[in-house]
N, C-alpha and C. Protein backbone atom coordinates (compact mmCIF):
# COMPACT_ATOMS: atom_id res chain seq x y z
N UNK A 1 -5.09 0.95 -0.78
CA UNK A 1 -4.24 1.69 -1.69
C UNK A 1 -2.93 0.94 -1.89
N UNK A 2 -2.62 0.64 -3.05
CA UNK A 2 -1.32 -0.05 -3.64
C UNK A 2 -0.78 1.02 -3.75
N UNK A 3 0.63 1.16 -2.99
CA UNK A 3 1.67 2.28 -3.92
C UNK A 3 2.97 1.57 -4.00
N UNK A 4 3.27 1.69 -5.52
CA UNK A 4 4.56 1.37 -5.95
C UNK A 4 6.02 2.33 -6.38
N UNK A 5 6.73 1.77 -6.15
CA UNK A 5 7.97 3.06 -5.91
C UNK A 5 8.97 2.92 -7.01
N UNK A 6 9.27 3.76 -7.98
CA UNK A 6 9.90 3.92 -9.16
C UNK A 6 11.47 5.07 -8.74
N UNK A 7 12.20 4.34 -9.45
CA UNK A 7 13.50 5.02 -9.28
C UNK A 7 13.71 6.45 -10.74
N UNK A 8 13.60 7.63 -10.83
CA UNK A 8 13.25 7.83 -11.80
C UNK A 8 14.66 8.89 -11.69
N UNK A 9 15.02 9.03 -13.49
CA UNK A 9 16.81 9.62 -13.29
C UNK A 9 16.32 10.08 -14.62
N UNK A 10 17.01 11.47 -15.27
CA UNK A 10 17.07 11.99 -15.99
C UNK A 10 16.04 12.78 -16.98
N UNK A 11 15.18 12.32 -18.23
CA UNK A 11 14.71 12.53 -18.91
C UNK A 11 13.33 12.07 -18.52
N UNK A 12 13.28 10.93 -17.22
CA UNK A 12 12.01 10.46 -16.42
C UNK A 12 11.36 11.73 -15.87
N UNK A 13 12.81 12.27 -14.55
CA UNK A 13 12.23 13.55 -13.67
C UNK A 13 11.60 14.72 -14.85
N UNK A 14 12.03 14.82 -15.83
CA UNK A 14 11.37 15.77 -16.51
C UNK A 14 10.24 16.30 -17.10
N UNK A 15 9.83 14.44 -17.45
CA UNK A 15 8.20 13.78 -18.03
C UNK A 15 7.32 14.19 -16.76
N UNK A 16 7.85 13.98 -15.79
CA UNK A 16 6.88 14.14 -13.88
C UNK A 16 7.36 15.71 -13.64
N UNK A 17 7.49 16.70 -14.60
CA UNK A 17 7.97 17.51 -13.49
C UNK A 17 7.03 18.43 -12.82
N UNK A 18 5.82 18.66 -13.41
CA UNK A 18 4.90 19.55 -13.23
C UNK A 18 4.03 18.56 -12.02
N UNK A 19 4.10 17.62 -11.96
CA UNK A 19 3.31 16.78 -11.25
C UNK A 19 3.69 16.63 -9.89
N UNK A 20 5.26 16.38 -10.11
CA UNK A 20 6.78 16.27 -8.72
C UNK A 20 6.48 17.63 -8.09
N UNK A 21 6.46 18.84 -8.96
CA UNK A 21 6.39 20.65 -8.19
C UNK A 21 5.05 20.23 -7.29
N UNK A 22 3.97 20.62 -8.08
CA UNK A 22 2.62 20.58 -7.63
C UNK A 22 2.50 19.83 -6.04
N UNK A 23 3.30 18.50 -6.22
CA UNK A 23 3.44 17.86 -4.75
C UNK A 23 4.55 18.05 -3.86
N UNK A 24 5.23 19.00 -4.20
CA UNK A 24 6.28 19.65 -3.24
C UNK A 24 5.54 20.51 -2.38
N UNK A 25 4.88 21.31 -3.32
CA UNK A 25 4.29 22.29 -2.97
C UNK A 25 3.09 22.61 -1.82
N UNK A 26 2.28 21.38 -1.97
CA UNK A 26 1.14 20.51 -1.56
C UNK A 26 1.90 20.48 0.31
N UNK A 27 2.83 19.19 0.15
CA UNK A 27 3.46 18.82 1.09
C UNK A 27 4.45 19.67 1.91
N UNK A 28 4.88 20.52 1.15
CA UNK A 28 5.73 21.29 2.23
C UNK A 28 4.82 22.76 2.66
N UNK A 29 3.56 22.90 2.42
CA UNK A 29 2.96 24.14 2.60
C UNK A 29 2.57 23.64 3.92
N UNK A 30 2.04 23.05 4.44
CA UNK A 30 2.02 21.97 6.06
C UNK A 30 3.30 22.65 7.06
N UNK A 31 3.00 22.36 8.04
CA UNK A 31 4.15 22.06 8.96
C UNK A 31 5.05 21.25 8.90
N UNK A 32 6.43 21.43 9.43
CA UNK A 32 6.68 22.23 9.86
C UNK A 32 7.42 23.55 8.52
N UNK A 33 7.34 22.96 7.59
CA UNK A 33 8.16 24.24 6.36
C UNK A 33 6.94 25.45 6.36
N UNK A 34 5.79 25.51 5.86
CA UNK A 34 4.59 26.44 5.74
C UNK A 34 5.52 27.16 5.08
N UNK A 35 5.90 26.45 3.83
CA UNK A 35 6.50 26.72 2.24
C UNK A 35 4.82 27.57 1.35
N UNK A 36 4.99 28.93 1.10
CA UNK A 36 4.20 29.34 -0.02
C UNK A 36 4.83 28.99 -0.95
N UNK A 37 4.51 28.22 -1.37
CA UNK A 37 5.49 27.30 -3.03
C UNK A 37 5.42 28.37 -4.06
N UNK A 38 6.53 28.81 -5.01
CA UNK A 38 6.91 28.85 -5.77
C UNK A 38 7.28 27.86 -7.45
N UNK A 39 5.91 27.63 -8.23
CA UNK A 39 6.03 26.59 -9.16
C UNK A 39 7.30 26.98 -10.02
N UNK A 40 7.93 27.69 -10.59
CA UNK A 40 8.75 28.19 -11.36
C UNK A 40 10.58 27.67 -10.63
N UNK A 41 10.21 28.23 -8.92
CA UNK A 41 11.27 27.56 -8.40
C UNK A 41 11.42 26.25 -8.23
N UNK A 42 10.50 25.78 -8.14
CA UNK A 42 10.32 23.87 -8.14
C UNK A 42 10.70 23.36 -9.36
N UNK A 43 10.53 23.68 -10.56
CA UNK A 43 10.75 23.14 -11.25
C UNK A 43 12.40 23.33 -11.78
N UNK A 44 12.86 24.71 -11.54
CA UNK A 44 14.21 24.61 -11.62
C UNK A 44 15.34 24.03 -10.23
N UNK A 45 14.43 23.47 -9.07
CA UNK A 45 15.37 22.91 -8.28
C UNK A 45 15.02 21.42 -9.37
N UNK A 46 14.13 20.63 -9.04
CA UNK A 46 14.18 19.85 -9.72
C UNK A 46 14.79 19.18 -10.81
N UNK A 47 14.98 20.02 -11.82
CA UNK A 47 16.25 20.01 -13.20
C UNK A 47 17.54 19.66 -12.35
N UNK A 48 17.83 20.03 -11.10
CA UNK A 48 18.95 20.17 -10.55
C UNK A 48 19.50 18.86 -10.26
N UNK A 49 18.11 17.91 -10.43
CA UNK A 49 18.09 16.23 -9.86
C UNK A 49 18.90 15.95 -11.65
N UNK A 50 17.95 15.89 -12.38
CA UNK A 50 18.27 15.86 -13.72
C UNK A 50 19.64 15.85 -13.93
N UNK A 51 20.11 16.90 -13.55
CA UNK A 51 21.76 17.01 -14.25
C UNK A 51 22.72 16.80 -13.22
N UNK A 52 22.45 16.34 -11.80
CA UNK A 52 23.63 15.61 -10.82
C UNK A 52 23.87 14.27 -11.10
N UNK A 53 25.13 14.44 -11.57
CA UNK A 53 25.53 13.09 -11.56
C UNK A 53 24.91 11.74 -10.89
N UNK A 54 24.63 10.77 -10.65
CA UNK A 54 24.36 9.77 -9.43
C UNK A 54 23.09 10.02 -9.10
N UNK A 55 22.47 11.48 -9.40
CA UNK A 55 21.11 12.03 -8.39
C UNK A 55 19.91 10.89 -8.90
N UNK A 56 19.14 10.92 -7.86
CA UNK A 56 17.72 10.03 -8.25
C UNK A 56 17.13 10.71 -7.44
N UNK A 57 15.40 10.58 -8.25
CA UNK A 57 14.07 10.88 -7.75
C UNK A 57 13.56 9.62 -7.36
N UNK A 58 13.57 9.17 -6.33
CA UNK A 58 12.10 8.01 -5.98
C UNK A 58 10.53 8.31 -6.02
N UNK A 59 10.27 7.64 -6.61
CA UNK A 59 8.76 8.05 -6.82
C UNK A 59 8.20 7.59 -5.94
N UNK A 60 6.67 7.74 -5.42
CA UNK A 60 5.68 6.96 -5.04
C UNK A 60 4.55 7.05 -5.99
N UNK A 61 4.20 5.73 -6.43
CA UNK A 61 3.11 5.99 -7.35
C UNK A 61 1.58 5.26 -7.15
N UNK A 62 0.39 5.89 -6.88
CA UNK A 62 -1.12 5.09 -7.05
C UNK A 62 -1.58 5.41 -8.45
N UNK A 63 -1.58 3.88 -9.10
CA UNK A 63 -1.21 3.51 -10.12
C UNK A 63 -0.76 4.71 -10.75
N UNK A 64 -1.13 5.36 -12.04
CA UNK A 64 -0.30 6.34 -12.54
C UNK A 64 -0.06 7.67 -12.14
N UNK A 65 -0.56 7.98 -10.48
CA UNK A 65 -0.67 9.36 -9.94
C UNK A 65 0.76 9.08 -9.02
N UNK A 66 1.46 10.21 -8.94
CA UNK A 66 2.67 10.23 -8.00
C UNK A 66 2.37 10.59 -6.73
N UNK A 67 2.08 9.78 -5.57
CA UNK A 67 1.60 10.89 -4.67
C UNK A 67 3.01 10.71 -3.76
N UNK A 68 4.40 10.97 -3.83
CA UNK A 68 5.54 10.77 -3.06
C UNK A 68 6.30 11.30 -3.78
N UNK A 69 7.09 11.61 -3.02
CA UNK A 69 8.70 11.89 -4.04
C UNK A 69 9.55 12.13 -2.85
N UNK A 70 10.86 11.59 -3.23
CA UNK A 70 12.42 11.40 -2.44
C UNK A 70 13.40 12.02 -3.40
N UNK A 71 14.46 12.44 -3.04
CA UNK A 71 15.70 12.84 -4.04
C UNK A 71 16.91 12.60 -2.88
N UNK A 72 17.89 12.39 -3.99
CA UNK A 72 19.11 11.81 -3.08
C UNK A 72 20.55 12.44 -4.07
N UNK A 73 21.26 12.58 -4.14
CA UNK A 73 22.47 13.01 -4.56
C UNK A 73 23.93 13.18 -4.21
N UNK A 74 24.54 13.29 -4.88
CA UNK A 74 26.03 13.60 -4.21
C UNK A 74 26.49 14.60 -3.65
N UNK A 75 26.62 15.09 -2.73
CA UNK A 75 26.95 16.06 -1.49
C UNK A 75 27.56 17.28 -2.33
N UNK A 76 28.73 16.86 -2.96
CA UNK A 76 29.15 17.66 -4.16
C UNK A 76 28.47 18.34 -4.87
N UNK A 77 27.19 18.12 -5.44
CA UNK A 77 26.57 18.58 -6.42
C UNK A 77 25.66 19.41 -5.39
N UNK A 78 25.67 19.53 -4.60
CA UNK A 78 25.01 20.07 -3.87
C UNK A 78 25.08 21.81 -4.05
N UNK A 79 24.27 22.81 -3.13
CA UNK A 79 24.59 24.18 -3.72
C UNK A 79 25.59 24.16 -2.23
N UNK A 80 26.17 25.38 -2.67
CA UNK A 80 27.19 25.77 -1.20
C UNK A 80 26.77 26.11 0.46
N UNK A 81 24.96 26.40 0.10
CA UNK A 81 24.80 26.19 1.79
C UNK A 81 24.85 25.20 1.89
N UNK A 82 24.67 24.11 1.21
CA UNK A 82 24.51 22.57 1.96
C UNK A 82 25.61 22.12 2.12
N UNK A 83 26.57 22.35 1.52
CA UNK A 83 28.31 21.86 1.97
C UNK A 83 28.94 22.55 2.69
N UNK A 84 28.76 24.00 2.75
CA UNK A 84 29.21 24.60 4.08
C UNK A 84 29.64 23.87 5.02
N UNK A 85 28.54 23.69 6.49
CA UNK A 85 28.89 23.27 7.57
C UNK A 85 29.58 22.28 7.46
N UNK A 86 30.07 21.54 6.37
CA UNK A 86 31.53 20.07 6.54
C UNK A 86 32.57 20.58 5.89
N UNK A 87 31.81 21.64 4.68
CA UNK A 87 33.35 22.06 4.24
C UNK A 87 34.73 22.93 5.48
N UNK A 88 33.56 23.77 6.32
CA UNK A 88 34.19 24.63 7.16
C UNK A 88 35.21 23.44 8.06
N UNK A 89 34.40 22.30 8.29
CA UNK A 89 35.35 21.42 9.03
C UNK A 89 36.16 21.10 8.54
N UNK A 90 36.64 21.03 7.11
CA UNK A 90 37.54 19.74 6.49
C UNK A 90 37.12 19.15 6.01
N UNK A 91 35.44 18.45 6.25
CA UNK A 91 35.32 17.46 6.09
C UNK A 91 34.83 16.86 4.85
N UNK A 92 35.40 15.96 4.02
CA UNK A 92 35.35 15.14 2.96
C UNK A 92 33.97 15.25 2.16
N UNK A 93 33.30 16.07 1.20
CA UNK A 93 31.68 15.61 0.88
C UNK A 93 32.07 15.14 0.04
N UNK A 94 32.99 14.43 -0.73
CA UNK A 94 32.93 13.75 -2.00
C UNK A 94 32.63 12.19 -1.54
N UNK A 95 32.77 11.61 -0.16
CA UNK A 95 31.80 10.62 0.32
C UNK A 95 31.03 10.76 0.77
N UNK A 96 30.18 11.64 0.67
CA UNK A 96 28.79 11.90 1.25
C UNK A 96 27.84 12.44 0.11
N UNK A 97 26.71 11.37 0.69
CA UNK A 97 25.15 11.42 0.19
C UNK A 97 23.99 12.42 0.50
N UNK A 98 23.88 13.52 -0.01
CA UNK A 98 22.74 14.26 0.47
C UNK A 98 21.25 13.68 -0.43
N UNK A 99 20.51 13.54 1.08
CA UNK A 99 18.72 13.19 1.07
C UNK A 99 18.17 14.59 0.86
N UNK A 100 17.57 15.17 -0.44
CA UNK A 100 17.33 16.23 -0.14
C UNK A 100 15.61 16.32 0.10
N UNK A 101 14.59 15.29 -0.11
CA UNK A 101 13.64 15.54 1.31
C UNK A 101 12.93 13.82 0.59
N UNK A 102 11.74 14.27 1.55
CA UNK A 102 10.95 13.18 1.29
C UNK A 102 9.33 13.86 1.51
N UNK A 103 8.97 13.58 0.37
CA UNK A 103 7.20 13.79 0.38
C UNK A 103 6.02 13.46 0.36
N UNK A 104 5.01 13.13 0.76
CA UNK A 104 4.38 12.14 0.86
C UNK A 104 3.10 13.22 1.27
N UNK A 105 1.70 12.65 0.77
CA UNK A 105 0.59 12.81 0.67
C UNK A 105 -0.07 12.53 1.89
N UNK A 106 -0.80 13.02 2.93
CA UNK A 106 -0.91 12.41 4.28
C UNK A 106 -2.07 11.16 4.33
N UNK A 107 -2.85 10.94 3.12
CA UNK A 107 -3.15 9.78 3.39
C UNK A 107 -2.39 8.19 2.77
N UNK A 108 -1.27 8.52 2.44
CA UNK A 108 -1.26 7.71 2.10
C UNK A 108 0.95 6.95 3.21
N UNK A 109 -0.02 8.18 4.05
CA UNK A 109 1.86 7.96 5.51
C UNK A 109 1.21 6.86 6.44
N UNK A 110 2.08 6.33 7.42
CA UNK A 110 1.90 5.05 7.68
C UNK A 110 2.26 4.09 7.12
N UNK A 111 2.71 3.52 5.86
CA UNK A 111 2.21 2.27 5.33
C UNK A 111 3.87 1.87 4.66
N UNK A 112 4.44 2.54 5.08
CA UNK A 112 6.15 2.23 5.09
C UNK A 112 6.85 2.67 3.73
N UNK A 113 5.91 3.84 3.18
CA UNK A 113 6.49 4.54 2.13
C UNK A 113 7.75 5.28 2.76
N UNK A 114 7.94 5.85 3.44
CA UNK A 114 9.20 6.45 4.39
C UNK A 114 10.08 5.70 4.24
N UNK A 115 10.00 4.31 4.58
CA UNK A 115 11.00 3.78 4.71
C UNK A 115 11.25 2.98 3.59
N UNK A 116 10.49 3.11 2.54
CA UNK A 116 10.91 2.88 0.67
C UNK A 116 11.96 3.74 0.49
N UNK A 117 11.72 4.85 0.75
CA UNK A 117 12.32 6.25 0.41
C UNK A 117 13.64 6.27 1.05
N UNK A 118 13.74 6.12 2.07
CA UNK A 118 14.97 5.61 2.68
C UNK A 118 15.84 4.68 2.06
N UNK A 119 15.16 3.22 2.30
CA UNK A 119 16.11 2.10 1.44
C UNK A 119 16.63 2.39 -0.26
N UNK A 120 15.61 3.04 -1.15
CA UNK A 120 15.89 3.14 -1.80
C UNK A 120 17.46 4.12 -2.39
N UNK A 121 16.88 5.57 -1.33
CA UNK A 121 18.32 6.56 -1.45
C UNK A 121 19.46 5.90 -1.02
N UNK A 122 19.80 5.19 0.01
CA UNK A 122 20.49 4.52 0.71
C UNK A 122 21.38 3.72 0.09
N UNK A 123 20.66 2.87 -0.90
CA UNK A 123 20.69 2.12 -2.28
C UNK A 123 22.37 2.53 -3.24
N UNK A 124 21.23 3.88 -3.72
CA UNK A 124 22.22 4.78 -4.51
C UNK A 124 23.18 5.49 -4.36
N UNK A 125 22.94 5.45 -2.87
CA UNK A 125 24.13 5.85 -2.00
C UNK A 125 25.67 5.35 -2.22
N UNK A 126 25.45 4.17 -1.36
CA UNK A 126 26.47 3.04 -1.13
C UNK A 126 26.47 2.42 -2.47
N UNK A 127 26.04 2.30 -4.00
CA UNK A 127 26.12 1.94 -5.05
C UNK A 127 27.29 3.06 -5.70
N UNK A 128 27.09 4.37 -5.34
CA UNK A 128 27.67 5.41 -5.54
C UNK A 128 29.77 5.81 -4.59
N UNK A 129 29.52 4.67 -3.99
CA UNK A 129 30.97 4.75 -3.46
C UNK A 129 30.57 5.42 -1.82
N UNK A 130 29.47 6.05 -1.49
CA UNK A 130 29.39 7.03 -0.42
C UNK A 130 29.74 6.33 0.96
N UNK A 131 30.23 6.83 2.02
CA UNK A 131 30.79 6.43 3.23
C UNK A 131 29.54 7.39 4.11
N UNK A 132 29.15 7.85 4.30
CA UNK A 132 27.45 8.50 5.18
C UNK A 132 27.14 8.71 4.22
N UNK A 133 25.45 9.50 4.65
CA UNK A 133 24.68 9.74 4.22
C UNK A 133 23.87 10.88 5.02
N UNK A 134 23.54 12.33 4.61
CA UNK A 134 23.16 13.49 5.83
C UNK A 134 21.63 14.00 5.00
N UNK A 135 21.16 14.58 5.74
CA UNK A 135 20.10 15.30 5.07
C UNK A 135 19.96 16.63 6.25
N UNK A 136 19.16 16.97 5.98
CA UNK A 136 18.84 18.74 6.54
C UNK A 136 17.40 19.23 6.97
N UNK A 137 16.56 19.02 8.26
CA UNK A 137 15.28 19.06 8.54
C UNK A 137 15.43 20.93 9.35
N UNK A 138 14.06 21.21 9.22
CA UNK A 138 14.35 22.70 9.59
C UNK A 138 13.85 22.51 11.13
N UNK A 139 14.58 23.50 11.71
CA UNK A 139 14.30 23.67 13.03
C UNK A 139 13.06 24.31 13.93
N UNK A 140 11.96 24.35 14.14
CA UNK A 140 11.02 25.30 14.55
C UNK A 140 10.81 25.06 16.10
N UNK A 141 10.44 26.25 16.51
CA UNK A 141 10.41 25.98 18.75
C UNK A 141 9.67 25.46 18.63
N UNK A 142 9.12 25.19 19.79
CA UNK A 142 7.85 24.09 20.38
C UNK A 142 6.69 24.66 20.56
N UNK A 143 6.56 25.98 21.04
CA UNK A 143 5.57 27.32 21.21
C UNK A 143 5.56 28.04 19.92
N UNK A 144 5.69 27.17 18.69
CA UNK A 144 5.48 27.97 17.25
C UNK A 144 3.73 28.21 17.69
N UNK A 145 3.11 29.23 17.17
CA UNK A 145 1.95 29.24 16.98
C UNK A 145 1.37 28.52 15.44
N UNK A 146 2.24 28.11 14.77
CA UNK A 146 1.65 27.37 13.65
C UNK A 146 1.60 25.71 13.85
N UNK A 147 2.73 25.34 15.34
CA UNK A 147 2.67 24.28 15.34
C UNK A 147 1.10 23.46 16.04
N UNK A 148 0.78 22.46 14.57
CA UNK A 148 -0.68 21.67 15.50
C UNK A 148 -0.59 21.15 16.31
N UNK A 149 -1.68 20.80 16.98
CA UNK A 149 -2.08 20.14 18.09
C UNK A 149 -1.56 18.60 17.75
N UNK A 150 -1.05 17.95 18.76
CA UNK A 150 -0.63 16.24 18.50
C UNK A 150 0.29 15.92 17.78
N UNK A 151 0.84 17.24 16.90
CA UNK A 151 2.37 16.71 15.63
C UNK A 151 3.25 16.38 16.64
N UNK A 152 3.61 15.09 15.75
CA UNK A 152 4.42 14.17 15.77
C UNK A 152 6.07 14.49 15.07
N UNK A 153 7.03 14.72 15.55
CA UNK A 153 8.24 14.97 14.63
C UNK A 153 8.86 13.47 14.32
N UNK A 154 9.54 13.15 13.42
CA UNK A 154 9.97 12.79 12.31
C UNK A 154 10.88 12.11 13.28
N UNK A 155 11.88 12.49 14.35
CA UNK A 155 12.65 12.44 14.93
C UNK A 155 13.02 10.91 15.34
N UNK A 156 12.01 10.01 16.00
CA UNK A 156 12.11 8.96 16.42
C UNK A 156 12.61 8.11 15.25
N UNK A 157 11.14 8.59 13.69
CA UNK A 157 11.41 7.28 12.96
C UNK A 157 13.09 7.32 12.28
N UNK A 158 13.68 8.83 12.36
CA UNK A 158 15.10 9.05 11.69
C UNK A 158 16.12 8.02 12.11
N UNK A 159 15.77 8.21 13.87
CA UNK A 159 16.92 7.35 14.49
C UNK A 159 16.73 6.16 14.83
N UNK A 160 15.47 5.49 13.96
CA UNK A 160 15.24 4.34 13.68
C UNK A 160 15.87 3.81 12.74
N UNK A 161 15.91 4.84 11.86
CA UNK A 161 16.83 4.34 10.74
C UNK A 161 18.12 4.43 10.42
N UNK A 162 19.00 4.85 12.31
CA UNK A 162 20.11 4.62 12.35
C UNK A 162 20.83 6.25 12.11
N UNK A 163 19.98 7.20 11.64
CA UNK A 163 20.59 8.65 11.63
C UNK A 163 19.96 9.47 12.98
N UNK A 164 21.37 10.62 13.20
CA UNK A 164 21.53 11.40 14.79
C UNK A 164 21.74 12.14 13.98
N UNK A 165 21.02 13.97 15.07
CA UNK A 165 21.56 14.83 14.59
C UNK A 165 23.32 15.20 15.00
N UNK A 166 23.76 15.85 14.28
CA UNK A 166 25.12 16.50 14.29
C UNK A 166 25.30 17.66 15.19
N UNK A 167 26.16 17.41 15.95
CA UNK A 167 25.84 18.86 16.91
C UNK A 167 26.85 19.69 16.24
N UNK A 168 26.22 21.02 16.37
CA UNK A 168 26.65 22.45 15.48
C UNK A 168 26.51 21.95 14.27
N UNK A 169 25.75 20.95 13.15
CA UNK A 169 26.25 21.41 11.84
C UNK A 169 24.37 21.77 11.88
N UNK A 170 24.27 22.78 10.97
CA UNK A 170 23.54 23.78 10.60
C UNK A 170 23.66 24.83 9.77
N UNK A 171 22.87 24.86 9.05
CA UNK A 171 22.62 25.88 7.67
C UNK A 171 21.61 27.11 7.64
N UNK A 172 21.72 27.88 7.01
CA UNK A 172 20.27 28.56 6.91
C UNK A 172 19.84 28.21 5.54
N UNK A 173 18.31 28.18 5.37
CA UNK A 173 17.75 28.18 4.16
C UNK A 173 17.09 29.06 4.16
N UNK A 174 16.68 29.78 3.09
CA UNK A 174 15.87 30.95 3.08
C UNK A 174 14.67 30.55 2.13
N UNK A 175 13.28 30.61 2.91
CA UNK A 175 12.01 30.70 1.71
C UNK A 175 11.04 31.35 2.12
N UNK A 176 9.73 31.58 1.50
CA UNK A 176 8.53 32.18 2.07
C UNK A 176 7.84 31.58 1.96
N UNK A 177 7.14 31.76 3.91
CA UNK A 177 6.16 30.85 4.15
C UNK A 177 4.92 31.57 4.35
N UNK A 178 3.91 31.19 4.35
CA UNK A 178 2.39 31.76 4.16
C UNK A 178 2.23 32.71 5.35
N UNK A 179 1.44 33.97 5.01
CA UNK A 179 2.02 34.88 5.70
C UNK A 179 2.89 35.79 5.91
N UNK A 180 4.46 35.45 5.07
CA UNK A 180 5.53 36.67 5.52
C UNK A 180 4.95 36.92 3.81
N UNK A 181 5.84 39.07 4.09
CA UNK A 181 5.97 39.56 2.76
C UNK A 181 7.18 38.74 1.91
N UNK A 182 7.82 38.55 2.32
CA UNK A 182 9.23 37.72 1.42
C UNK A 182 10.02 36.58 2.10
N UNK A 183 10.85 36.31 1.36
CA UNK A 183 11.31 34.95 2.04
C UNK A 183 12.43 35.72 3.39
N UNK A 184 12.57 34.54 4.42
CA UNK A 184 13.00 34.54 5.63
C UNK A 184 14.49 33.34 5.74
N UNK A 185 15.10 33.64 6.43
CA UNK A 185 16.21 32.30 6.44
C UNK A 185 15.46 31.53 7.94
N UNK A 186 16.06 30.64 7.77
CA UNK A 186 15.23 29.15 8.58
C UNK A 186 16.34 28.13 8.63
N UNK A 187 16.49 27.93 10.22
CA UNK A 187 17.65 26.88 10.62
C UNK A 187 17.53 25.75 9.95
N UNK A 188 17.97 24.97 9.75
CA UNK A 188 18.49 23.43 9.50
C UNK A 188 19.32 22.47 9.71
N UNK A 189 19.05 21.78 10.54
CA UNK A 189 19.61 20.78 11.39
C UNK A 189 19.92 19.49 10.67
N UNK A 190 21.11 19.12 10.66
CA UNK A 190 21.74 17.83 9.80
C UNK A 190 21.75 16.81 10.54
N UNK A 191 21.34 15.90 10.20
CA UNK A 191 21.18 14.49 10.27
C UNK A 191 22.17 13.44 9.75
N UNK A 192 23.13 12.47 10.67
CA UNK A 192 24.03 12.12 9.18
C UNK A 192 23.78 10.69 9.70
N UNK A 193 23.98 9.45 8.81
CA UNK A 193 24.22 7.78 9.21
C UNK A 193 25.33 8.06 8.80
N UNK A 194 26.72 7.08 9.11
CA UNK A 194 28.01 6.12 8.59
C UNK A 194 27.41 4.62 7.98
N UNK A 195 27.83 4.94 6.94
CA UNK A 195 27.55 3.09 6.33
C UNK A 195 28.44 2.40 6.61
């Protein structure tokens, strides 16, 4: 499998958008989110890439199928849970980069699409003036009963790539996951690099 990685901004994310939802949806219905996707909400977070300043979608593409997607943006443009925990500090988000996820198809992990997705946000980051760069992974115990057998967390390859979590910064997000009657709030744990 060849996959090639496209930087896609504006009037691009819009042409992919039904395609970008569909694989949000796909990918975060898994562990650890067990997101019951909402297509209607996907597509209006998405627009959200569209009209942030600086924001980019990274694609992953086999040949014309997307099976990846990354988004990256300016901290600013962000909604107010995600600036919370720095605003409460003081702290500066008009130099900071929010990663707002990374998605990927499970056959096609391994093969250093992760770390496309990375270099690339990273990219637009530091092109963008930004001094860090944070993103937001959700928190679940270890005795989840949804968690599988042998998962692997994310954790090692993060601080491979030079990002620690933040102690105390944390958010709630609220969604519904397969199973509840309505959506639930759900910790989130920030991750930040210094460039």
């Amino acid at each position: 499998m060849t996959v090639t990685m496209e930087a896609l901004t504006g009037a691009r994310i819009l042409s992919a958008i039904d395609e970008l939802a569909a694989l949000r949806i796909a990918v975060f219905s898994e562990w650890p989110y067990l997101y019951d996707g909402d297509k209607a909400y996907e597509r209006d977070y998405l627009c959200e890439f569209v009209e942030a300043p600086d924001g980019v979608l990274v694609a992953a593409r086999d040949g014309s199928l997307i099976v990846g997607a990354a988004t990256a943006s300016p901290m600013r443009s962000q909604k107010a849970e995600f600036r919370l925990p720095f605003e409460v500090r003081g702290l500066d988000t008009h130099s900071l980069f929010y990663f707002g996820e990374s998605v990927l198809l499970p056959q096609y992990r391994g093969q250093g699409v992760g770390h496309a997705f990375f270099d690339a946000r990273e990219v637009q980051a530091l092109a963008c003036g930004a001094s860090a760069a944070t993103f937001a992974a959700v928190v679940r115990p270890d005795d989840h009963p949804a968690r599988p057998g042998g998962y692997r967390p994310l954790d090692a390859f993060w601080r491979k790539r030079g990002y620690a979590p933040v102690e105390g910064f944390v958010t709630q997000l609220t969604w519904k996951e397969h199973g509840e009657a309505g959506e639930s709030s759900k910790p989130m744990q920030y991750w930040l690099r210094e460039f």
